[in-house]
Structures are given as C-alpha cells and as structure tokens.
N, C-alpha and C. Protein backbone atom coordinates (compact mmCIF):
# COMPACT_ATOMS: atom_id res chain seq x y z
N UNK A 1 11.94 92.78 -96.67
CA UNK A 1 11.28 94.06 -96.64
C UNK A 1 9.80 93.86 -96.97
N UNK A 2 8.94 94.60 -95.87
CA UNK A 2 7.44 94.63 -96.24
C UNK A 2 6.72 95.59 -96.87
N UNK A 3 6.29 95.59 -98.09
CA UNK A 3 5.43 97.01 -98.07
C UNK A 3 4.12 96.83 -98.27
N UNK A 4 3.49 97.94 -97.67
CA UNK A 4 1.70 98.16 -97.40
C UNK A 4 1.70 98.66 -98.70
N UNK A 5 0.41 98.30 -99.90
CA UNK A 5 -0.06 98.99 -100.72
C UNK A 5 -1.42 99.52 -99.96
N UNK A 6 -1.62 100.58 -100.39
CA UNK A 6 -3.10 101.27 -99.40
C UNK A 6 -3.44 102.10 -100.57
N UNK A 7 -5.17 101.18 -100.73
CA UNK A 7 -6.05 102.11 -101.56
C UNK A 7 -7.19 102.83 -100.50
N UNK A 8 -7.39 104.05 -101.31
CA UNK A 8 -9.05 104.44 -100.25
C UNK A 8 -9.61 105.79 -101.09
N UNK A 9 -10.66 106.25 -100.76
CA UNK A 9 -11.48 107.29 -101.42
C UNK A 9 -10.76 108.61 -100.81
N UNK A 10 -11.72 109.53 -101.74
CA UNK A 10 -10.99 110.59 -101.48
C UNK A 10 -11.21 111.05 -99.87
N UNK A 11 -12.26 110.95 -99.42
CA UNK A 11 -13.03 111.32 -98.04
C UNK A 11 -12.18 109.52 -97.12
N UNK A 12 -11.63 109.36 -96.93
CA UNK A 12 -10.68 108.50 -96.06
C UNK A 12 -10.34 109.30 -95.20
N UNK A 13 -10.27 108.97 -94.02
CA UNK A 13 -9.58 109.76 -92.88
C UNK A 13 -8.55 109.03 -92.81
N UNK A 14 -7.90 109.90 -91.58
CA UNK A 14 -6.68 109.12 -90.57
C UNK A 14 -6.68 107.87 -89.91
N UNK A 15 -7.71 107.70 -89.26
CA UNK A 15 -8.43 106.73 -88.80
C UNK A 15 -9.13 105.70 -89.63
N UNK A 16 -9.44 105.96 -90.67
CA UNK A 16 -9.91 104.53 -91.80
C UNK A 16 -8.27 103.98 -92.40
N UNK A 17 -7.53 105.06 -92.53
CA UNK A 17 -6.17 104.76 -93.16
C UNK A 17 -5.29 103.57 -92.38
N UNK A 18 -5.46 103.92 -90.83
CA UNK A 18 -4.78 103.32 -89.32
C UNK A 18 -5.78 101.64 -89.85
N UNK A 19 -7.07 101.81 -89.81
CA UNK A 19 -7.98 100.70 -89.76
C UNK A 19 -7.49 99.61 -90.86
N UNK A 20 -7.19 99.85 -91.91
CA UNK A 20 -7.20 99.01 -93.03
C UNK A 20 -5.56 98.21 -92.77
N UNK A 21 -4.80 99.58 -92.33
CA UNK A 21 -3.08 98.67 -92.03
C UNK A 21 -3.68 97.57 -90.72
N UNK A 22 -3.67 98.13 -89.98
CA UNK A 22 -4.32 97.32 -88.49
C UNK A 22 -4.80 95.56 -88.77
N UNK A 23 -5.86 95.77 -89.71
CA UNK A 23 -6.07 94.58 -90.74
C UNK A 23 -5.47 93.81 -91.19
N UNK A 24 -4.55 94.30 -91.72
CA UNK A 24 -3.29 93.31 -92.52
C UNK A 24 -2.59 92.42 -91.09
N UNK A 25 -2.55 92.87 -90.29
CA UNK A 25 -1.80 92.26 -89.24
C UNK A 25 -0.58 92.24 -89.09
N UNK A 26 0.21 93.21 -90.08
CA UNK A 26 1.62 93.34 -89.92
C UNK A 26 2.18 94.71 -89.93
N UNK A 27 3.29 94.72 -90.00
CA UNK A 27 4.14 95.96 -90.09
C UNK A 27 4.94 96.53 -90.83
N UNK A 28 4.56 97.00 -92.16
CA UNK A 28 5.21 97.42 -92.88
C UNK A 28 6.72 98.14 -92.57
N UNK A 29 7.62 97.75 -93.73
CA UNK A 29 9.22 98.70 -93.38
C UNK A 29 8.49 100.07 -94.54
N UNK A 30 7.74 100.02 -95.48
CA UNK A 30 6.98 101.20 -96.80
C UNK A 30 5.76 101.48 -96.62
N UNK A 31 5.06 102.71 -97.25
CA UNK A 31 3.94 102.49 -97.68
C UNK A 31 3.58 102.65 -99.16
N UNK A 32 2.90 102.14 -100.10
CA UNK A 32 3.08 102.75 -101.19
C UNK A 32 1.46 102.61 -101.74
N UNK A 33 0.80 103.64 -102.79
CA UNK A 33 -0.03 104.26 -103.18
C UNK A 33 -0.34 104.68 -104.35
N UNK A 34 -1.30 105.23 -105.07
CA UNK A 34 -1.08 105.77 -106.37
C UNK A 34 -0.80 107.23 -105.75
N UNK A 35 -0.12 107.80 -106.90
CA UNK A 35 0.46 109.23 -106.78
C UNK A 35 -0.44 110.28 -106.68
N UNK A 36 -2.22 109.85 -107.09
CA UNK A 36 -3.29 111.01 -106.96
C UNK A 36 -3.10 110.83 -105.42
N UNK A 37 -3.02 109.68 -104.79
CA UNK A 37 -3.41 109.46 -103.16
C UNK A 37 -2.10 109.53 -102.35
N UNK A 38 -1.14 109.78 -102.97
CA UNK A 38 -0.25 110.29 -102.18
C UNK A 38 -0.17 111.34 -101.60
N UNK A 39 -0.70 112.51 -101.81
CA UNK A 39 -0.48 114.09 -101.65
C UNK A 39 -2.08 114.23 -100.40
N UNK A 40 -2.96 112.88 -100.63
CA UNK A 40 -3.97 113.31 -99.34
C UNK A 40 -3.13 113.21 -97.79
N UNK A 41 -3.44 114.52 -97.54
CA UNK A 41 -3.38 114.57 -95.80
C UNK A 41 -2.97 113.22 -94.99
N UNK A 42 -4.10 112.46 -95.04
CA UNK A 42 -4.04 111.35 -94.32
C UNK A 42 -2.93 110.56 -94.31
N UNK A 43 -2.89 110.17 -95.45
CA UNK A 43 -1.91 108.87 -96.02
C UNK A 43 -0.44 110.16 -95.25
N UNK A 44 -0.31 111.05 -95.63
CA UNK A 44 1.24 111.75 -95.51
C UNK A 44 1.46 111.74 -94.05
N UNK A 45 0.14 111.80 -92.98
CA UNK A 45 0.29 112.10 -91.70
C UNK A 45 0.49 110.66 -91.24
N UNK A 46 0.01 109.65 -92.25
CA UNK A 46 0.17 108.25 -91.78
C UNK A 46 1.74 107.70 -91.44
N UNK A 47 2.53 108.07 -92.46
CA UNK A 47 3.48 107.80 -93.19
C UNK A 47 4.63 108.65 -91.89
N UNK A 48 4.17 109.55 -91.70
CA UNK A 48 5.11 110.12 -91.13
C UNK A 48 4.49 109.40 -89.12
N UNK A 49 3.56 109.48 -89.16
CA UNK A 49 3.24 108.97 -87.88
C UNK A 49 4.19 107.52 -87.39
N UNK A 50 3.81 107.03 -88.29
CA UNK A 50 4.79 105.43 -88.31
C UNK A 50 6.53 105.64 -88.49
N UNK A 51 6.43 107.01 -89.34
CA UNK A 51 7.95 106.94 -89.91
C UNK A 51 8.17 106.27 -90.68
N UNK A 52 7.82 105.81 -91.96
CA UNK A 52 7.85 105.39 -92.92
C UNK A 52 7.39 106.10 -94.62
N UNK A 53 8.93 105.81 -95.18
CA UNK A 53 8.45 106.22 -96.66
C UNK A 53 7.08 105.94 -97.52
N UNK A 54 6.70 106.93 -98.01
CA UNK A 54 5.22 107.13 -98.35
C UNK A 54 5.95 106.78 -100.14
N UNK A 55 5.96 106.02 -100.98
CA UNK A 55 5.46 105.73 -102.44
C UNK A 55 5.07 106.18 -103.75
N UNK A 56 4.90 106.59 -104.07
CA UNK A 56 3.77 107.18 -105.17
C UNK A 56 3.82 106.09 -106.49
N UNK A 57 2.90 105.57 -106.63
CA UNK A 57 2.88 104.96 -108.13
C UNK A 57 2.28 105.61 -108.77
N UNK A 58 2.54 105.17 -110.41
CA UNK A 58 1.51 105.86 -111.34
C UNK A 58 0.58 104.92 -111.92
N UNK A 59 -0.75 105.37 -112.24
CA UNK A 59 -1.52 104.21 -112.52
C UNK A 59 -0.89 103.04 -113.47
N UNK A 60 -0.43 104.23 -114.70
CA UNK A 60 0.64 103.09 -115.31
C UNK A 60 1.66 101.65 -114.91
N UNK A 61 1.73 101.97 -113.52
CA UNK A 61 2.45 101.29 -112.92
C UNK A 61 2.26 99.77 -112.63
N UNK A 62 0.99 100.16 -111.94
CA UNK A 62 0.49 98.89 -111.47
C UNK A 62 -0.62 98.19 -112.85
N UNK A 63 -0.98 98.89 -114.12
CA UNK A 63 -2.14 98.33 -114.75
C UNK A 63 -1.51 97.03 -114.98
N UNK A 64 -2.67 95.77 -115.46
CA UNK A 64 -2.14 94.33 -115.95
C UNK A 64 -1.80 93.91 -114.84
N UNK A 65 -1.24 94.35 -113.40
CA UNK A 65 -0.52 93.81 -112.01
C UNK A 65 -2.08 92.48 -112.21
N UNK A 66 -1.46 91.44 -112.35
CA UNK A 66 -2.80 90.43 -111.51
C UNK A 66 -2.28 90.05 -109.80
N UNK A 67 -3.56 89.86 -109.42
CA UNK A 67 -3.74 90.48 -107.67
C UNK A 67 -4.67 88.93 -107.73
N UNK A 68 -4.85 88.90 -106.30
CA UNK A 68 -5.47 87.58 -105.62
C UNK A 68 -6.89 88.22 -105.84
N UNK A 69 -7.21 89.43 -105.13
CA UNK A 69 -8.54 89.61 -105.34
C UNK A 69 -8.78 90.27 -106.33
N UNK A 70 -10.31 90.50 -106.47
CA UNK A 70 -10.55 91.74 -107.65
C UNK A 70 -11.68 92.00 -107.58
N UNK A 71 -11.98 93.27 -107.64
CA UNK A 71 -13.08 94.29 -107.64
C UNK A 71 -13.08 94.97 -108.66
N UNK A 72 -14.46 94.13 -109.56
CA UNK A 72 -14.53 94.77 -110.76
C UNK A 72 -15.11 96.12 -110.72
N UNK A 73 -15.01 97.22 -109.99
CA UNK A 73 -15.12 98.46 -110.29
C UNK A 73 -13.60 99.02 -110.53
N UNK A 74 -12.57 98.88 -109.56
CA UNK A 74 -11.40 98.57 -110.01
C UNK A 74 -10.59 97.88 -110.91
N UNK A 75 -10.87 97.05 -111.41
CA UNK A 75 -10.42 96.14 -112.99
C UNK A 75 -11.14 97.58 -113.72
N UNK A 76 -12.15 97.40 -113.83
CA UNK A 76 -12.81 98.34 -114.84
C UNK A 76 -12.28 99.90 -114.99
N UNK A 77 -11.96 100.41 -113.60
CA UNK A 77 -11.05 101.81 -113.91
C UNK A 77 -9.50 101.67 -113.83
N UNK A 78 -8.53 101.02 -113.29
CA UNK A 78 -6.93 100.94 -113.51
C UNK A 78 -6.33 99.29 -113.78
N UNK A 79 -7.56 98.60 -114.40
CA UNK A 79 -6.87 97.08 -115.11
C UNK A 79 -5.81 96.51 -113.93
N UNK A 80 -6.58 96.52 -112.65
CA UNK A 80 -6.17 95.39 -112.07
C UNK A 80 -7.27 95.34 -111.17
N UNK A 81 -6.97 94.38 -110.14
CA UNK A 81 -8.13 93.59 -109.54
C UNK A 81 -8.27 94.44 -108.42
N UNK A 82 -6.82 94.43 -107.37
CA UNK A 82 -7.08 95.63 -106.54
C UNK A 82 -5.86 97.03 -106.37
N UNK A 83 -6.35 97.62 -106.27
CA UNK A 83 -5.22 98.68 -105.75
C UNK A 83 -4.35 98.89 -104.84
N UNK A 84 -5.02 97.87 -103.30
CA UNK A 84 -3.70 97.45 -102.60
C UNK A 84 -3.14 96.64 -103.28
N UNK A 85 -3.46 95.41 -103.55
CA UNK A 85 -2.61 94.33 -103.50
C UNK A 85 -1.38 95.14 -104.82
N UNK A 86 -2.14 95.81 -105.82
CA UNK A 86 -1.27 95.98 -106.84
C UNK A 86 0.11 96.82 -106.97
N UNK A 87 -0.17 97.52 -105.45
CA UNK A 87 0.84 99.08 -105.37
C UNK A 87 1.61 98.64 -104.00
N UNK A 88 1.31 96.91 -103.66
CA UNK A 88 2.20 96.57 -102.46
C UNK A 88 3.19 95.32 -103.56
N UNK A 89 2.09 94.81 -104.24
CA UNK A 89 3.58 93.97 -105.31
C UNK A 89 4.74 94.73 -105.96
N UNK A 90 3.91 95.86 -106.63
CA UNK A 90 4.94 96.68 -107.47
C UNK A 90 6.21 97.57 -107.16
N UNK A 91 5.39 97.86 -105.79
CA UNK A 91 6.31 98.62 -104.78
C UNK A 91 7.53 97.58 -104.02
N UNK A 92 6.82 96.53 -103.50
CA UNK A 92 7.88 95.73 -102.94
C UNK A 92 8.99 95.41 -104.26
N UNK A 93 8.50 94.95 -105.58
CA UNK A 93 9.35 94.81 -106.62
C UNK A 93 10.56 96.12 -106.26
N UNK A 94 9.86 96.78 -107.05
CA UNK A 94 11.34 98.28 -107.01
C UNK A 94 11.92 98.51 -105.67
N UNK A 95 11.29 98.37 -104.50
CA UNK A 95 12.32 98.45 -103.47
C UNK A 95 12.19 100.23 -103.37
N UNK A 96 12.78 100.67 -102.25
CA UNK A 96 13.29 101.87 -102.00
C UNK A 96 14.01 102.50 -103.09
N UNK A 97 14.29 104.00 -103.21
CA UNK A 97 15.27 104.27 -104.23
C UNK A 97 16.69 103.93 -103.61
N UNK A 98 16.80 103.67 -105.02
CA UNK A 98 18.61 102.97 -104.82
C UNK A 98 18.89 101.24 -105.12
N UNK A 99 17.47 100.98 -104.41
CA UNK A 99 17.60 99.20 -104.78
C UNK A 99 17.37 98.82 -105.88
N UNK A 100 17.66 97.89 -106.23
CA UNK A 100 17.70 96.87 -107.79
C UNK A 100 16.74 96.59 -107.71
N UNK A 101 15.78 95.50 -108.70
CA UNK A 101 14.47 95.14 -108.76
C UNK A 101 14.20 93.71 -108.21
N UNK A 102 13.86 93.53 -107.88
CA UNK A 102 13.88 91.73 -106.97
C UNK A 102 12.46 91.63 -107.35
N UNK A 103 12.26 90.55 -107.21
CA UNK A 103 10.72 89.69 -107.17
C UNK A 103 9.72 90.02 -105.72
N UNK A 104 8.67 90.06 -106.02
CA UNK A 104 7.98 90.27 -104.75
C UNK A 104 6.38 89.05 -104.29
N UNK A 105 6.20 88.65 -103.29
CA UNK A 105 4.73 87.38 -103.33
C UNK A 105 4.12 88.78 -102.40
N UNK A 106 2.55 88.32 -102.38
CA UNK A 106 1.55 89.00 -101.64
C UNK A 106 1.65 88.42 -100.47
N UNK A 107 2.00 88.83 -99.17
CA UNK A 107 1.34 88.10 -98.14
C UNK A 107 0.74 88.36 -97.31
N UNK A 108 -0.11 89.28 -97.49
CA UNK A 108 -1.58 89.55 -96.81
C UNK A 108 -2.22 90.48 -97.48
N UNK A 109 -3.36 89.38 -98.55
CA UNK A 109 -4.42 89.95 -99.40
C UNK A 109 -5.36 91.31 -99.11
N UNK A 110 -6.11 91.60 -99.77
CA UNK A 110 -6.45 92.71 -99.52
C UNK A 110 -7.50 92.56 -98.64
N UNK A 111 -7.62 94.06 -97.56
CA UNK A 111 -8.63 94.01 -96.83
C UNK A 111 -9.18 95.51 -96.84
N UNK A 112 -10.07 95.46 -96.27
CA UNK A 112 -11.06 96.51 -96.50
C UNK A 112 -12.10 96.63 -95.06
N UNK A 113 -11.78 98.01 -94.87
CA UNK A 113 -12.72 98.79 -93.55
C UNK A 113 -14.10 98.60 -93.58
N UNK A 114 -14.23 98.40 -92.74
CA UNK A 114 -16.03 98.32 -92.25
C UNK A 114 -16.56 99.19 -93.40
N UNK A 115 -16.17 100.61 -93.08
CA UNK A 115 -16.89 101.59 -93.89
C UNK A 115 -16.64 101.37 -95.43
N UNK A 116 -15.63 100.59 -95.83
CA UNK A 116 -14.93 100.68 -97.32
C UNK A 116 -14.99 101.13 -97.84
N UNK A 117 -14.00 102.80 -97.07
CA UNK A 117 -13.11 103.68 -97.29
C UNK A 117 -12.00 103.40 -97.81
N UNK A 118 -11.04 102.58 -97.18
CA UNK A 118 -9.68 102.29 -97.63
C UNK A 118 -9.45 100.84 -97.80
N UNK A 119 -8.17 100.17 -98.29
CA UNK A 119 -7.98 99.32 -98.40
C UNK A 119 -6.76 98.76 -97.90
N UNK A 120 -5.97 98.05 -97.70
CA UNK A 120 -4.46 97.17 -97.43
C UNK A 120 -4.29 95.96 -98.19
N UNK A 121 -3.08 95.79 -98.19
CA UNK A 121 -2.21 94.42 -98.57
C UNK A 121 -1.19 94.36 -98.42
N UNK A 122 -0.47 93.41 -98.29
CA UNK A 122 0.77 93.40 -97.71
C UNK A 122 1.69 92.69 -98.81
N UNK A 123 2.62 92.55 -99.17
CA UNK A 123 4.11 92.41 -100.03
C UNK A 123 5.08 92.14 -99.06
N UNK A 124 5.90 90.64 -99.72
CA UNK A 124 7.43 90.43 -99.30
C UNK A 124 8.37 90.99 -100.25
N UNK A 125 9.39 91.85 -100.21
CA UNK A 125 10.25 91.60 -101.34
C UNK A 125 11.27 90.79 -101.38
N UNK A 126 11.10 89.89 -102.49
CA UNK A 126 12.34 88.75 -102.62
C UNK A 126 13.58 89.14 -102.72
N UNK A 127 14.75 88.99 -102.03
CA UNK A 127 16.13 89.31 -102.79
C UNK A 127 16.36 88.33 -103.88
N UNK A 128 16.99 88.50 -105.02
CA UNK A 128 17.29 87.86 -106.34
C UNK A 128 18.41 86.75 -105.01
C-alpha cells in the first residue's frame, strides 16, 4: 500500500495539488494530510477525483517524525523536517481504518511545485 502525504498553503489550488502528486511519479492507494488541510476544497475534490481516502492527521501526529528532507520553517512550526514526507510515513504506518500498525520506508522524498504551493511524498507500508 502507497500513501501520498501532501503539504501546501492555504491559497493551493486544484491544480498545484494535481502538480505536486504528478511529481512523485506514482500512484497512491491514500492520501493523507494534516486535519487543518483536510477540510480545504482542493485536497477533498482531489481525493474524490482519484477516488481515494483523504487522511487527516493531527499535528501531534507526525511531530519528532524524522523525514529525509527538512525545511527549517517547518521543523520550526510542527518539529519535523517536512510535512509530506511526515503525514505519508505516519499514514502509511496506521494503514486505513481497521488495519494494524506495520512499519512504513519513504519512497519518494518530498517534492515541491514550481510555485511552492504544495508539497508530496510518497510511503510504502510494510506488512509486519
């Protein structure tokens, strides 16, 4: 199982959201997010465009997550490096509801739109 963690500003469109997955070069089976950025438009029209479960983390969730990259404006506001990479590990960890917790690797670091609006990363989840 793959899941997209996707960070982006509040002003992200549909189209910066499409741009940043596009990037990763793969295809998520999730998407997952922090829970302020769950409820934007975009991400929900994303989610459903693809047909795929939309996420919500809480910042709590992912803080301490260490990530491949890091952007210290991000370390500095939710204590990790990035917000994709951190809400596609954590997410791939827990799995869908219903699944047990398995281990998860990054495998496609974070990337970021021309405009850097939004962000991606990609997650395997390990079965135990």
């Amino acid at each position: 199982m793959i899941l997209a963690g996707i960070g982006c500003r509040e002003t992200a469109s549909l189209a910066d959201l499409r741009a940043a997955l596009a990037l990763t070069g793969g295809r998520p089976d999730a998407l997952a997010t922090l829970a302020t950025r769950a409820e934007m438009p975009g991400l929900k029209h994303l989610a459903e465009e693809m047909q795929l479960p939309l996420l919500a983390l809480l910042e709590t969730d992912i803080a301490g997550e260490q990530t491949l990259t890091c952007s210290p404006r991000i370390k500095a506001r939710f204590a990790t490096g990035s917000l994709a990479e951190a809400c596609a590990l954590v997410a791939a960890r827990r799995g869908l509801p219903g699944m047990g917790p398995a281990r998860s690797r990054l495998i496609a670091p974070r990337v970021v739109t021309a405009d850097g609006k939004a962000t991606a990363a990609l997650a395997e989840r390990l079965e135990p």
